[in-house]
PDB file of N, CA and C in Angstrom:
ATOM      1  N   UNK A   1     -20.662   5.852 -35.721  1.00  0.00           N
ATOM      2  CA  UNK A   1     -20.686   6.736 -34.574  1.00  0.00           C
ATOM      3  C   UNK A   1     -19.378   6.624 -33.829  1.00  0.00           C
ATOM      4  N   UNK A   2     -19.035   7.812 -33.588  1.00  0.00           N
ATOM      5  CA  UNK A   2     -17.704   7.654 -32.734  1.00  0.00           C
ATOM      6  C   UNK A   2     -17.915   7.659 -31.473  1.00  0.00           C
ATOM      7  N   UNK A   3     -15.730   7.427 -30.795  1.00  0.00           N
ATOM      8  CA  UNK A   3     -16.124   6.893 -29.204  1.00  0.00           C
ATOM      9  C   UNK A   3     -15.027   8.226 -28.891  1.00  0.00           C
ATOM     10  N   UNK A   4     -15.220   8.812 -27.855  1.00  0.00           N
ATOM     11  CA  UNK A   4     -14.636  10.087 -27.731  1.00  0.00           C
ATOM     12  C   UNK A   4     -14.042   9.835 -26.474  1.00  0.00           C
ATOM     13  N   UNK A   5     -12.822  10.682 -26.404  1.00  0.00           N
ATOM     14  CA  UNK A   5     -11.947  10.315 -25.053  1.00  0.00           C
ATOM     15  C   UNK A   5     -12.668  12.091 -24.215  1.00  0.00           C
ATOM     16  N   UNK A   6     -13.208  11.725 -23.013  1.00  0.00           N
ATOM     17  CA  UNK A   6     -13.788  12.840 -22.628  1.00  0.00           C
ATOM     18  C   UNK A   6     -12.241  13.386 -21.466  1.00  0.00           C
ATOM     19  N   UNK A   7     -11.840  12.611 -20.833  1.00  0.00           N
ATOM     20  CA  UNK A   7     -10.904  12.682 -19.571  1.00  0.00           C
ATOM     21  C   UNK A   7      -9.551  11.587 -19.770  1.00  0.00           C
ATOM     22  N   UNK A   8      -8.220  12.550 -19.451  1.00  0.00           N
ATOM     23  CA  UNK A   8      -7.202  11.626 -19.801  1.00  0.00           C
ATOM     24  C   UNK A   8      -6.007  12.257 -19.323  1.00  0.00           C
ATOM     25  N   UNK A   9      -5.303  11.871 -18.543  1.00  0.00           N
ATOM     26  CA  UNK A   9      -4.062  12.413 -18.815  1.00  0.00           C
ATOM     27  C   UNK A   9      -3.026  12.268 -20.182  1.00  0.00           C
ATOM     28  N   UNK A  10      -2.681  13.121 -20.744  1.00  0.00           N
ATOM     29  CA  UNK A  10      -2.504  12.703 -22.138  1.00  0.00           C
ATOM     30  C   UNK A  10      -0.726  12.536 -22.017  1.00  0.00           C
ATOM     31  N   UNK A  11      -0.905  11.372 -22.778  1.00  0.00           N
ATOM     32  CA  UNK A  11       1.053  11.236 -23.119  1.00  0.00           C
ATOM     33  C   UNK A  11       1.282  12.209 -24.138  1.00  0.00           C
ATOM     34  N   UNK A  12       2.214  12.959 -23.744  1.00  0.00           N
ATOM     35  CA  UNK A  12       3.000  13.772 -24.927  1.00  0.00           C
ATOM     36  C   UNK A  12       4.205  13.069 -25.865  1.00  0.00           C
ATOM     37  N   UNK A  13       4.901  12.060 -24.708  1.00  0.00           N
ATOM     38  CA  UNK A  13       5.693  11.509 -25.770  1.00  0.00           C
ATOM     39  C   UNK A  13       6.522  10.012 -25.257  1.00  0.00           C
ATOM     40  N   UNK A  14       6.709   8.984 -25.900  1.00  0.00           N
ATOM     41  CA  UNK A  14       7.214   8.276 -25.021  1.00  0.00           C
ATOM     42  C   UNK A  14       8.914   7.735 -25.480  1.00  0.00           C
ATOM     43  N   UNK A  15       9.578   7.744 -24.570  1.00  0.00           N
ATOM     44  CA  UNK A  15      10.777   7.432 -24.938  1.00  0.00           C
ATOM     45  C   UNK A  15      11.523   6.204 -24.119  1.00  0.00           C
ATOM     46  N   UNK A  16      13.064   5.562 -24.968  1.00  0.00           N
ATOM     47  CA  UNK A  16      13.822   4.317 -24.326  1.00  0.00           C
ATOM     48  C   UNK A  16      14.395   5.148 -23.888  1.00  0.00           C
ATOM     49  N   UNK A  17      14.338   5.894 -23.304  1.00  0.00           N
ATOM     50  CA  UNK A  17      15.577   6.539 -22.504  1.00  0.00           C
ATOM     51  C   UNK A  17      15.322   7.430 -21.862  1.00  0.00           C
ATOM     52  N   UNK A  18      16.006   7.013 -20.235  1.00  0.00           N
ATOM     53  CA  UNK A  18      15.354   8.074 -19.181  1.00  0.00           C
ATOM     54  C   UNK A  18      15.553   9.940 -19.861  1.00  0.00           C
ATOM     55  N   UNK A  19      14.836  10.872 -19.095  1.00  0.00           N
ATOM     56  CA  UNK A  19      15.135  12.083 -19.166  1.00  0.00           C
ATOM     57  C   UNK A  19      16.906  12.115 -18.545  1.00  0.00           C
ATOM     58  N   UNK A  20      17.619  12.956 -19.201  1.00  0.00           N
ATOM     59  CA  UNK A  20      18.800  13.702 -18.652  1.00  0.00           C
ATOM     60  C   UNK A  20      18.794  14.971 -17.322  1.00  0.00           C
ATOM     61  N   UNK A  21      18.200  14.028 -16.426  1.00  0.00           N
ATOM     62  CA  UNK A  21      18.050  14.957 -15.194  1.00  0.00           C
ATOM     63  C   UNK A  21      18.400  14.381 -13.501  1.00  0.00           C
ATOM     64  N   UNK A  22      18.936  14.919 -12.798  1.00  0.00           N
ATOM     65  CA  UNK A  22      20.061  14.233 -11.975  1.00  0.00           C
ATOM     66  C   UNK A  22      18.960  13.258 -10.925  1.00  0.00           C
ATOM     67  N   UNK A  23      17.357  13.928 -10.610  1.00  0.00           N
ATOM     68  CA  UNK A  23      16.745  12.962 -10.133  1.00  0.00           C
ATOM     69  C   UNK A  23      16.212  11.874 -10.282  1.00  0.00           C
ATOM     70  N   UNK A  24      16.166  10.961  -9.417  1.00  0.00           N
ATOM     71  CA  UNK A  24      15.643   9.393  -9.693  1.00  0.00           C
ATOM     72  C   UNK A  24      14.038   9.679 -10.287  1.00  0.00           C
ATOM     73  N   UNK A  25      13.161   8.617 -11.279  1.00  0.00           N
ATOM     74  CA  UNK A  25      11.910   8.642 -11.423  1.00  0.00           C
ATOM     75  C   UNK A  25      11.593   7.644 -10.863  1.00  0.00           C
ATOM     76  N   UNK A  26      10.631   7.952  -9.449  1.00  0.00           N
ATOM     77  CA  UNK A  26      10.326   6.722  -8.706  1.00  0.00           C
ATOM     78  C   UNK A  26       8.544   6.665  -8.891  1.00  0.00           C
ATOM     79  N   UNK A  27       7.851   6.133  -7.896  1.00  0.00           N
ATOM     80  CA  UNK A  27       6.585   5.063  -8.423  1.00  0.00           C
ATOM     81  C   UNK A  27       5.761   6.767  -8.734  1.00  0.00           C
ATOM     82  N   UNK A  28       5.400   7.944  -8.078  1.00  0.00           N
ATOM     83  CA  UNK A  28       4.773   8.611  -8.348  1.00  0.00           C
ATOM     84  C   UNK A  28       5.265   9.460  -9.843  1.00  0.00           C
ATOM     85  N   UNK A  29       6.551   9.422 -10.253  1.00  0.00           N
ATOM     86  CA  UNK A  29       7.213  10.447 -11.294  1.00  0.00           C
ATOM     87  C   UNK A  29       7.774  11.352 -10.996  1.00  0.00           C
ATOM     88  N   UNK A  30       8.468  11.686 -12.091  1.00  0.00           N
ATOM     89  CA  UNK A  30       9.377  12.687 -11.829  1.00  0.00           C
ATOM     90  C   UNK A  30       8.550  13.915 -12.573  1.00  0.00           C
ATOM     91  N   UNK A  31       8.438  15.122 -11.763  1.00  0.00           N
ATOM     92  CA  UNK A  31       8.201  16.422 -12.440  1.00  0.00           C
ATOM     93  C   UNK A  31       9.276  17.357 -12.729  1.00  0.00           C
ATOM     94  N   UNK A  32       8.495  17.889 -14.048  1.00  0.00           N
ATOM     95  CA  UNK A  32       9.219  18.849 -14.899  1.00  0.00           C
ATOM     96  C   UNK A  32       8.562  20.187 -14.790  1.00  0.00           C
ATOM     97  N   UNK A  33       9.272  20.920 -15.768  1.00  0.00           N
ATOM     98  CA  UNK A  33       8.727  22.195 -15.600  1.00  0.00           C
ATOM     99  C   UNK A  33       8.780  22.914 -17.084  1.00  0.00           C
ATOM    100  N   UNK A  34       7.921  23.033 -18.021  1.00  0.00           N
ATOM    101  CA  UNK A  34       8.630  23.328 -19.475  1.00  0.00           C
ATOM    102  C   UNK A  34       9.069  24.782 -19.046  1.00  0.00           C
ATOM    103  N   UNK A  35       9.068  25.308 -20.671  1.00  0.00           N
ATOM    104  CA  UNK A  35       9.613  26.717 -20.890  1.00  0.00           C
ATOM    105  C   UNK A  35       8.712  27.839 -20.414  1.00  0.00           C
ATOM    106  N   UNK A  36       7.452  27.249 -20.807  1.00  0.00           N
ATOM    107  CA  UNK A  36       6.356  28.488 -20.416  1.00  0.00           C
ATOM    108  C   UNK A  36       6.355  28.198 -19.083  1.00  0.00           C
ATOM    109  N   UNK A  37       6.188  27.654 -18.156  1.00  0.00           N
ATOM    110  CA  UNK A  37       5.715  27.039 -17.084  1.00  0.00           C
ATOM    111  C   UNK A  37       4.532  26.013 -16.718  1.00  0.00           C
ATOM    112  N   UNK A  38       4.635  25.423 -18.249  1.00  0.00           N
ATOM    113  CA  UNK A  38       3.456  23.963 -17.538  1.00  0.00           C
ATOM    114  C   UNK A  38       4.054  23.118 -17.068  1.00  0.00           C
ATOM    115  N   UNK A  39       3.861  22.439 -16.352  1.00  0.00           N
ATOM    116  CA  UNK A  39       3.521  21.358 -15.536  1.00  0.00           C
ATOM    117  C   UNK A  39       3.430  19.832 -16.588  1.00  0.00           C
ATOM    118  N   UNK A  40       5.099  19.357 -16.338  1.00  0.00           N
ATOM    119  CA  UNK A  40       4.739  17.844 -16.788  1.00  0.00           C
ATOM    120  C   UNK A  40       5.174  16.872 -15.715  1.00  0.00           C
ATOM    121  N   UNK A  41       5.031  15.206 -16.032  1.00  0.00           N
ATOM    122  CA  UNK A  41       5.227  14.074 -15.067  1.00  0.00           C
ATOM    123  C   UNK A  41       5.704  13.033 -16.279  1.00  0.00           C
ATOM    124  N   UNK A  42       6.826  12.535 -15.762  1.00  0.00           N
ATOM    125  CA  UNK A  42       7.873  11.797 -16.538  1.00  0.00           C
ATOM    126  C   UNK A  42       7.399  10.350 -15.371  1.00  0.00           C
ATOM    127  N   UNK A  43       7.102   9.580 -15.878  1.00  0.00           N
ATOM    128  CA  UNK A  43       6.542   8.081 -15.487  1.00  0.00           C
ATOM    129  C   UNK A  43       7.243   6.872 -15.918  1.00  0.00           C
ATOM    130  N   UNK A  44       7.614   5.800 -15.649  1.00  0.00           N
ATOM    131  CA  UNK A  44       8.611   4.676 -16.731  1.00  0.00           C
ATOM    132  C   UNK A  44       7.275   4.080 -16.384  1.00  0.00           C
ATOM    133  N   UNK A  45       7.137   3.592 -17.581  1.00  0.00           N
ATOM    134  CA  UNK A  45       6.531   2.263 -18.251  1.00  0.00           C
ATOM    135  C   UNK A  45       7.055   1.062 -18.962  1.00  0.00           C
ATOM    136  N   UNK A  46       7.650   0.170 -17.743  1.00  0.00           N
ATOM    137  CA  UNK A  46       8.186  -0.949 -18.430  1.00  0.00           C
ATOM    138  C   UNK A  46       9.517  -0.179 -18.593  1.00  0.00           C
ATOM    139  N   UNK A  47       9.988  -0.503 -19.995  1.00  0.00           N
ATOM    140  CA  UNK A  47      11.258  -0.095 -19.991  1.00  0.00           C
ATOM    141  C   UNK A  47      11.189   1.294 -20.672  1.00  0.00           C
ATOM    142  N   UNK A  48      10.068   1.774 -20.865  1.00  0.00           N
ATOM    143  CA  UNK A  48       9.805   3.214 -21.796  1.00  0.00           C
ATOM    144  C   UNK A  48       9.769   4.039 -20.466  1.00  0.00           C
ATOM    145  N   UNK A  49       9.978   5.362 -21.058  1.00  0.00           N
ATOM    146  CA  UNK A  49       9.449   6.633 -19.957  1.00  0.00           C
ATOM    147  C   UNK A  49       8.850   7.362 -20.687  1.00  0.00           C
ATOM    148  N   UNK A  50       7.484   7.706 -20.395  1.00  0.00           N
ATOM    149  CA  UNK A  50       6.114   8.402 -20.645  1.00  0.00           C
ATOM    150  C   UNK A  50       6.444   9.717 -20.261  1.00  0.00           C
ATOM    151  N   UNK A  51       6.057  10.880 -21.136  1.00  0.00           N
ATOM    152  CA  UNK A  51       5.988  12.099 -20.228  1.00  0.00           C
ATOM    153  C   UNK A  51       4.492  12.382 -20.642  1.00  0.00           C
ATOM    154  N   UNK A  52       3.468  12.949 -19.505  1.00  0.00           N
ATOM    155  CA  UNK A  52       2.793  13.299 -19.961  1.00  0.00           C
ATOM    156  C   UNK A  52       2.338  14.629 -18.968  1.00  0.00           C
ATOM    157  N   UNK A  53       0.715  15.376 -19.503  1.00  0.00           N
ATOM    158  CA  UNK A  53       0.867  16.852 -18.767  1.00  0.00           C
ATOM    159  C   UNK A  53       0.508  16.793 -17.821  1.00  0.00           C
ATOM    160  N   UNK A  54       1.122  17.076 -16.696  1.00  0.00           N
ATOM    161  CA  UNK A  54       0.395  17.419 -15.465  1.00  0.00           C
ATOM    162  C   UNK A  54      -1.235  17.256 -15.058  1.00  0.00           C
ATOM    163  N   UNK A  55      -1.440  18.048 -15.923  1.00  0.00           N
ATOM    164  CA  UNK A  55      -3.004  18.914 -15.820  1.00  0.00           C
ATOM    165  C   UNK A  55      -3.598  17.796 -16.812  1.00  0.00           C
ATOM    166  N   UNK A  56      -5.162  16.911 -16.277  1.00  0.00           N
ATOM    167  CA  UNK A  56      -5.780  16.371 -17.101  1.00  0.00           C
ATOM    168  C   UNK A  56      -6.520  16.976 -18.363  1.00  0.00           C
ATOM    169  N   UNK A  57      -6.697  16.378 -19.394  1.00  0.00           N
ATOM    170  CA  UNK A  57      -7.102  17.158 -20.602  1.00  0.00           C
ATOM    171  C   UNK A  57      -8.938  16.963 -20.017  1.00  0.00           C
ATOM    172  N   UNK A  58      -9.912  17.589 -19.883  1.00  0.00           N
ATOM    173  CA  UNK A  58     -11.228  17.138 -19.717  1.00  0.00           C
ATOM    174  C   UNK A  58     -12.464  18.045 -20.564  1.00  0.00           C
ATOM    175  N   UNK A  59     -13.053  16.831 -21.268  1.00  0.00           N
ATOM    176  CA  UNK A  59     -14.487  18.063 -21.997  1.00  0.00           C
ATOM    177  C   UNK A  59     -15.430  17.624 -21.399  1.00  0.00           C
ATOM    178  N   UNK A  60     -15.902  17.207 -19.914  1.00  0.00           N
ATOM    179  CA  UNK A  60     -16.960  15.961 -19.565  1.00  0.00           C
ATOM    180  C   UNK A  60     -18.174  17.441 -18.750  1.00  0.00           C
ATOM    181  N   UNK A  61     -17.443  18.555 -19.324  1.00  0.00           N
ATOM    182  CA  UNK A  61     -18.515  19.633 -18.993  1.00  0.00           C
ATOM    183  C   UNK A  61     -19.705  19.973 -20.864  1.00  0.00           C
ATOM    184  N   UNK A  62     -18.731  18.658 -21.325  1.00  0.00           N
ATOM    185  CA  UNK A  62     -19.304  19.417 -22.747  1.00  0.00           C
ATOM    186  C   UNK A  62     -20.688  18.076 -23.025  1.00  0.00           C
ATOM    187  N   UNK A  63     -20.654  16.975 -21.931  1.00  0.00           N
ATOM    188  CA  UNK A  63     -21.205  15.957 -22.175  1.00  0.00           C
ATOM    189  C   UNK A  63     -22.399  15.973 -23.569  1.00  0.00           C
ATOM    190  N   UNK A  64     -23.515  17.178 -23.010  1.00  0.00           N
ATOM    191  CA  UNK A  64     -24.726  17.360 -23.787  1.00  0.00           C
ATOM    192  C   UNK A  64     -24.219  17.535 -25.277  1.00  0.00           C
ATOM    193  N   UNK A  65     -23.443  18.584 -25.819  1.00  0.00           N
ATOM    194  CA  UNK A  65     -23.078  18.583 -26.484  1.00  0.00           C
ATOM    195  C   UNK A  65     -22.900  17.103 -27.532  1.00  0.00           C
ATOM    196  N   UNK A  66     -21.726  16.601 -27.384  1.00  0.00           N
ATOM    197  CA  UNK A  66     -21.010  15.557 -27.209  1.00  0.00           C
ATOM    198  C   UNK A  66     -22.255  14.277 -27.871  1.00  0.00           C
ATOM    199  N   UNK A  67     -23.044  14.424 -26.689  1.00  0.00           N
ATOM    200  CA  UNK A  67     -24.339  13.390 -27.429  1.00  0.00           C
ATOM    201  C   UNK A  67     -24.955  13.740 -28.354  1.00  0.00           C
ATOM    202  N   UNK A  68     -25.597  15.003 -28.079  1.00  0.00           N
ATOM    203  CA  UNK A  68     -26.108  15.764 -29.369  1.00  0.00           C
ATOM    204  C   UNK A  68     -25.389  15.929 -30.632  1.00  0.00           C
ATOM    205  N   UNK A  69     -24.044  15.439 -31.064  1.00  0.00           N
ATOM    206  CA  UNK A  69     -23.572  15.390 -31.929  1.00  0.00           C
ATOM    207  C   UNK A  69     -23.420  13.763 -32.217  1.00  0.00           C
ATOM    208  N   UNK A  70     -23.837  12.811 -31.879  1.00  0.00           N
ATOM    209  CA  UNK A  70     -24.266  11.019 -32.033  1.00  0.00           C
ATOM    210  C   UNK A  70     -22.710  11.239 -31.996  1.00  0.00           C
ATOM    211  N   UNK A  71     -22.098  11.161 -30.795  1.00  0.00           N
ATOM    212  CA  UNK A  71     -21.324  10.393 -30.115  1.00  0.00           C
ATOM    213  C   UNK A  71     -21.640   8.701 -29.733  1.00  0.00           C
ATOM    214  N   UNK A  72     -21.036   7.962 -29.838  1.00  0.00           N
ATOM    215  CA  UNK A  72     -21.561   6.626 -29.143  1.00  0.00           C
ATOM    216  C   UNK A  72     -21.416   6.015 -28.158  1.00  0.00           C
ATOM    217  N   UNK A  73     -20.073   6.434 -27.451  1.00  0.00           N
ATOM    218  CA  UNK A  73     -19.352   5.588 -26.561  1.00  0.00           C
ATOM    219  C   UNK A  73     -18.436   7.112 -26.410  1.00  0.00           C
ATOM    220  N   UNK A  74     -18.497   7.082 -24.645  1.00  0.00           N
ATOM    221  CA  UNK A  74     -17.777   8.375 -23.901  1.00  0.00           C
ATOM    222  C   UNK A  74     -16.563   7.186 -23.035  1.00  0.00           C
ATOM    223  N   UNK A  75     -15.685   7.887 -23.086  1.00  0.00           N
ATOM    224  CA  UNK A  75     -13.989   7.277 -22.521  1.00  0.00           C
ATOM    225  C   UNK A  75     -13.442   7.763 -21.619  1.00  0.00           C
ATOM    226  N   UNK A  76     -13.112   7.443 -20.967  1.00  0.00           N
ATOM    227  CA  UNK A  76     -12.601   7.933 -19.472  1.00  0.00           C
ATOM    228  C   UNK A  76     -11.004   7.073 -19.420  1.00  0.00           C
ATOM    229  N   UNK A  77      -9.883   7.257 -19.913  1.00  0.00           N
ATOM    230  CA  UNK A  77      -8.604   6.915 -19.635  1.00  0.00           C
ATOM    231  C   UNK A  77      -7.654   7.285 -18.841  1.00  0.00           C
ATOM    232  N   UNK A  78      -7.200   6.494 -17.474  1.00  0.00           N
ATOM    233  CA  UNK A  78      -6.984   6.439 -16.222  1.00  0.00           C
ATOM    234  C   UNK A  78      -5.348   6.011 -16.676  1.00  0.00           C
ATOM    235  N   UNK A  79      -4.925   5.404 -17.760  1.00  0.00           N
ATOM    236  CA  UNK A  79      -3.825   4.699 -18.146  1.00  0.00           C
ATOM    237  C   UNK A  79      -2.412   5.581 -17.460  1.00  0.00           C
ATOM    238  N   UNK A  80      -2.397   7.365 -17.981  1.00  0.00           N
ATOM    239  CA  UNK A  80      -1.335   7.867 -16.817  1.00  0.00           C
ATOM    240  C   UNK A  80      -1.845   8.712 -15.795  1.00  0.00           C
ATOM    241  N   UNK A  81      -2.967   8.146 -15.381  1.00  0.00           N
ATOM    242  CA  UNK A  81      -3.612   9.177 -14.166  1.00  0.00           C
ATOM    243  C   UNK A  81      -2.558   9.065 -13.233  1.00  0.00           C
ATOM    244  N   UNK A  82      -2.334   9.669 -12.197  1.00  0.00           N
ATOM    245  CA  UNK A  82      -1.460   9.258 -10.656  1.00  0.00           C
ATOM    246  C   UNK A  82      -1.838   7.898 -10.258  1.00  0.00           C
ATOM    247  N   UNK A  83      -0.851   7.161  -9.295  1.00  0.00           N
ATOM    248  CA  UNK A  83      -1.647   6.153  -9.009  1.00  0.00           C
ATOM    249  C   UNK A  83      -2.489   6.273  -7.929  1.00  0.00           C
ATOM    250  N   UNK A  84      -3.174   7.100  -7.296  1.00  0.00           N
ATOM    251  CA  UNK A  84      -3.976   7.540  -6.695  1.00  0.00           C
ATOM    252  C   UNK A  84      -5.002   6.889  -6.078  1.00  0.00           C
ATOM    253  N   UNK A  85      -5.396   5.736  -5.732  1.00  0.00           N
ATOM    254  CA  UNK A  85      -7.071   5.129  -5.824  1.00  0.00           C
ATOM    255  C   UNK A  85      -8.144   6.494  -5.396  1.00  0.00           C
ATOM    256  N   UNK A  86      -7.891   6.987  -4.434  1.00  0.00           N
ATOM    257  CA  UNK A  86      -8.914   8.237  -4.276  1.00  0.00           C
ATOM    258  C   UNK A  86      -9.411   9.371  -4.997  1.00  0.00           C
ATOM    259  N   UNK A  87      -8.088   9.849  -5.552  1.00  0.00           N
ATOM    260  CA  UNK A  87      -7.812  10.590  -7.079  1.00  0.00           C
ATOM    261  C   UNK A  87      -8.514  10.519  -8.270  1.00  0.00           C
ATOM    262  N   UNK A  88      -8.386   9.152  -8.410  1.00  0.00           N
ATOM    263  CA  UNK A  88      -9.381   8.309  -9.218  1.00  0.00           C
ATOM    264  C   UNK A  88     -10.656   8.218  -9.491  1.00  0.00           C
ATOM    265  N   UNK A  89     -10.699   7.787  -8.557  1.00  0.00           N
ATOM    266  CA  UNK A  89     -12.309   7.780  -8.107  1.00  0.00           C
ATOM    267  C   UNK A  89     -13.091   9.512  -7.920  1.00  0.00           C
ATOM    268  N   UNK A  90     -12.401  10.855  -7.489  1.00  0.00           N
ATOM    269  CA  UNK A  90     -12.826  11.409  -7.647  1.00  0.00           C
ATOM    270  C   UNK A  90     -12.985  12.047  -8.918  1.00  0.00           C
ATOM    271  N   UNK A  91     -12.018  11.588  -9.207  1.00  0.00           N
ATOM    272  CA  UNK A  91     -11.743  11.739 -11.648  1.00  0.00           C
ATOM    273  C   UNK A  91     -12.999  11.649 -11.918  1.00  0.00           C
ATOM    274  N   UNK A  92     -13.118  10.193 -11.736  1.00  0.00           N
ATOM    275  CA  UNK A  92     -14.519   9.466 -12.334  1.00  0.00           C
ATOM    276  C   UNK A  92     -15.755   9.999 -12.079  1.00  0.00           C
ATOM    277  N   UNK A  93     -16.053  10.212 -10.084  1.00  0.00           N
ATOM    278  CA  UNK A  93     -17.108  10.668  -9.924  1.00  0.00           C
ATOM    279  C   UNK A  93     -17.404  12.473 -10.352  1.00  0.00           C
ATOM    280  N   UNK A  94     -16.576  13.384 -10.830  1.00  0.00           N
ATOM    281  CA  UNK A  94     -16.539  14.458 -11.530  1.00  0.00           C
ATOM    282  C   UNK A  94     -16.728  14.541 -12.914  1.00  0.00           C
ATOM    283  N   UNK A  95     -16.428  13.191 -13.807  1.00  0.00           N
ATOM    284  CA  UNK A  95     -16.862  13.107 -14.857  1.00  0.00           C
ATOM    285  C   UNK A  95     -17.587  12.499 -15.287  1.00  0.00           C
ATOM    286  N   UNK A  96     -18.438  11.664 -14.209  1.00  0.00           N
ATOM    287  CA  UNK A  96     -19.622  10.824 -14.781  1.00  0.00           C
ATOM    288  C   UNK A  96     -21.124  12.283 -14.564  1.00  0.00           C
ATOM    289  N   UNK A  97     -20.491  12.784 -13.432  1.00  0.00           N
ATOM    290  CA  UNK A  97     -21.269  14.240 -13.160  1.00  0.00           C
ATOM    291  C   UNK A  97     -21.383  15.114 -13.994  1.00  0.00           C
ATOM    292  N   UNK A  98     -20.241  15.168 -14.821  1.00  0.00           N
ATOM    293  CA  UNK A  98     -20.509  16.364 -16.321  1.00  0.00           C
ATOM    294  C   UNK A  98     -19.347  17.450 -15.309  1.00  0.00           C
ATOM    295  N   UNK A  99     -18.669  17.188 -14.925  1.00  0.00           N
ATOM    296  CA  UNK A  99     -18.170  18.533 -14.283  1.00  0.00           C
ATOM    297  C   UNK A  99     -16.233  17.776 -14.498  1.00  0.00           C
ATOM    298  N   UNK A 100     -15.331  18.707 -14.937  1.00  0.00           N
ATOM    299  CA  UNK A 100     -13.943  18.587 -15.285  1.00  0.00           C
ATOM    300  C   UNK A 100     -13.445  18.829 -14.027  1.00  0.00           C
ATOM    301  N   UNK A 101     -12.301  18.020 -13.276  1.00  0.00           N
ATOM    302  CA  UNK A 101     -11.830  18.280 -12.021  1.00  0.00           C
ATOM    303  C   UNK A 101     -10.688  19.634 -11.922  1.00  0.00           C
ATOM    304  N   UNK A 102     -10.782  20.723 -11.110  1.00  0.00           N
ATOM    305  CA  UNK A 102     -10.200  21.573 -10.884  1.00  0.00           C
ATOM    306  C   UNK A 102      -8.420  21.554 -11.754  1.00  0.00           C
ATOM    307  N   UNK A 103      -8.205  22.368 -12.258  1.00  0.00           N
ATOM    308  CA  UNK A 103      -6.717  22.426 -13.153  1.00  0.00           C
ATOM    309  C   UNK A 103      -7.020  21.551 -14.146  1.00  0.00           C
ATOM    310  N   UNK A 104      -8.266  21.278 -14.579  1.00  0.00           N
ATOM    311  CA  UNK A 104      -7.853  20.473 -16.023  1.00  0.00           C
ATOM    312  C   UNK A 104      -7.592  21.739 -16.920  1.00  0.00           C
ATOM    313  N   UNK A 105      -7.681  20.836 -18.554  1.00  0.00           N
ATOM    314  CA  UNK A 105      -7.657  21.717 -19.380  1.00  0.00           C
ATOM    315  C   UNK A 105      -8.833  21.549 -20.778  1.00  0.00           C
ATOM    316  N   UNK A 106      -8.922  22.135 -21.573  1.00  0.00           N
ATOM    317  CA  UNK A 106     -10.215  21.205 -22.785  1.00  0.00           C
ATOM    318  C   UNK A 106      -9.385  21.249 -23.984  1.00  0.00           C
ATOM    319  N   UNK A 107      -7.601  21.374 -23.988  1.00  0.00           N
ATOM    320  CA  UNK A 107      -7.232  21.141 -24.997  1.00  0.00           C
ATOM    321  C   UNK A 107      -7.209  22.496 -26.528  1.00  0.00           C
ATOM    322  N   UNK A 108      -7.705  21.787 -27.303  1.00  0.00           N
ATOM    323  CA  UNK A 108      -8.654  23.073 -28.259  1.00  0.00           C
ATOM    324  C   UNK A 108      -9.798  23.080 -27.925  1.00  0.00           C
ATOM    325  N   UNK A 109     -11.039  22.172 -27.852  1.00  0.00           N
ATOM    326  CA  UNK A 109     -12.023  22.336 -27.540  1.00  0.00           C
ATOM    327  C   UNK A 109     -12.678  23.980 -27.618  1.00  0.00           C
ATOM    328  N   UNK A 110     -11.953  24.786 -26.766  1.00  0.00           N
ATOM    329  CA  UNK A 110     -12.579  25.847 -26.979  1.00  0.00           C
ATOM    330  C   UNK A 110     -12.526  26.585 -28.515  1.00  0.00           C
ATOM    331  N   UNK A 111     -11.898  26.261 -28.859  1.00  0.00           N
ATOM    332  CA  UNK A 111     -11.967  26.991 -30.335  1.00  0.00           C
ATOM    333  C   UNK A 111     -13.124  26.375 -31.027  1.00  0.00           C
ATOM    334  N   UNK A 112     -14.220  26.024 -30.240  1.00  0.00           N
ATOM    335  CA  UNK A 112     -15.260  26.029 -31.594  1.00  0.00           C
ATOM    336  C   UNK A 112     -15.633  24.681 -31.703  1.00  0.00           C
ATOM    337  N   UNK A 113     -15.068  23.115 -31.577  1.00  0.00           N
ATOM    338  CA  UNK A 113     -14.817  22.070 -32.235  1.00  0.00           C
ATOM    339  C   UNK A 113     -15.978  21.642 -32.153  1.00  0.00           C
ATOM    340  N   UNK A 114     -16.570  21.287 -30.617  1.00  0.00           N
ATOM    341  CA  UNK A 114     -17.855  21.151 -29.953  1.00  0.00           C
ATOM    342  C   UNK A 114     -18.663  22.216 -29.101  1.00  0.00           C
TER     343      UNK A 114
END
């Protein structure tokens, strides 16, 4: 039985070397802006810098689902959330509820998967 990541800010990529951009990345991150117009956050970790998306990835509206397919273990990864404590906590209490916090996204999800 698998363990499924329901909520996450997801790393897109991690690199030794800051971004080439004239601002400092301090404790909250530095934001970007891609080509289309999403929304990323450039974070250092240690001596790496994380970029990951803005917008949390969330399926915790798909919960029923999710079980009904013998899921075993549901995941909640906070690792590049903001550092937020309130933020947080409302993450959590929105996804222990079955409900995705405002601007997430479900990824593919919608195409069918679950």
């Amino acid at each position: 039985r698998a363990a499924v990541i329901v909520c996450q800010y997801t790393p897109l990529f991690v690199s030794e070397t800051p971004p080439a951009v004239s601002s400092p990345i301090d404790a909250v991150g530095l934001r970007l802006k891609g080509r289309g117009g999403q929304a990323f956050v450039v974070r250092r970790d240690g001596v790496r810098y994380v970029t990951v998306d803005a917008r949390p990835f969330c399926i915790a509206d798909r919960l029923p689902a999710l079980e009904g397919a013998g899921v075993a273990h549901l995941r909640v990864d906070l690792t590049h959330a903001p550092q937020d404590p309130a933020a947080a906590v409302a993450l959590w209490r929105a996804v222990r509820a079955g409900r995705c916090p405002p601007g997430s996204h479900d990824g593919n999800y919608r195409r069918g998967l679950l």
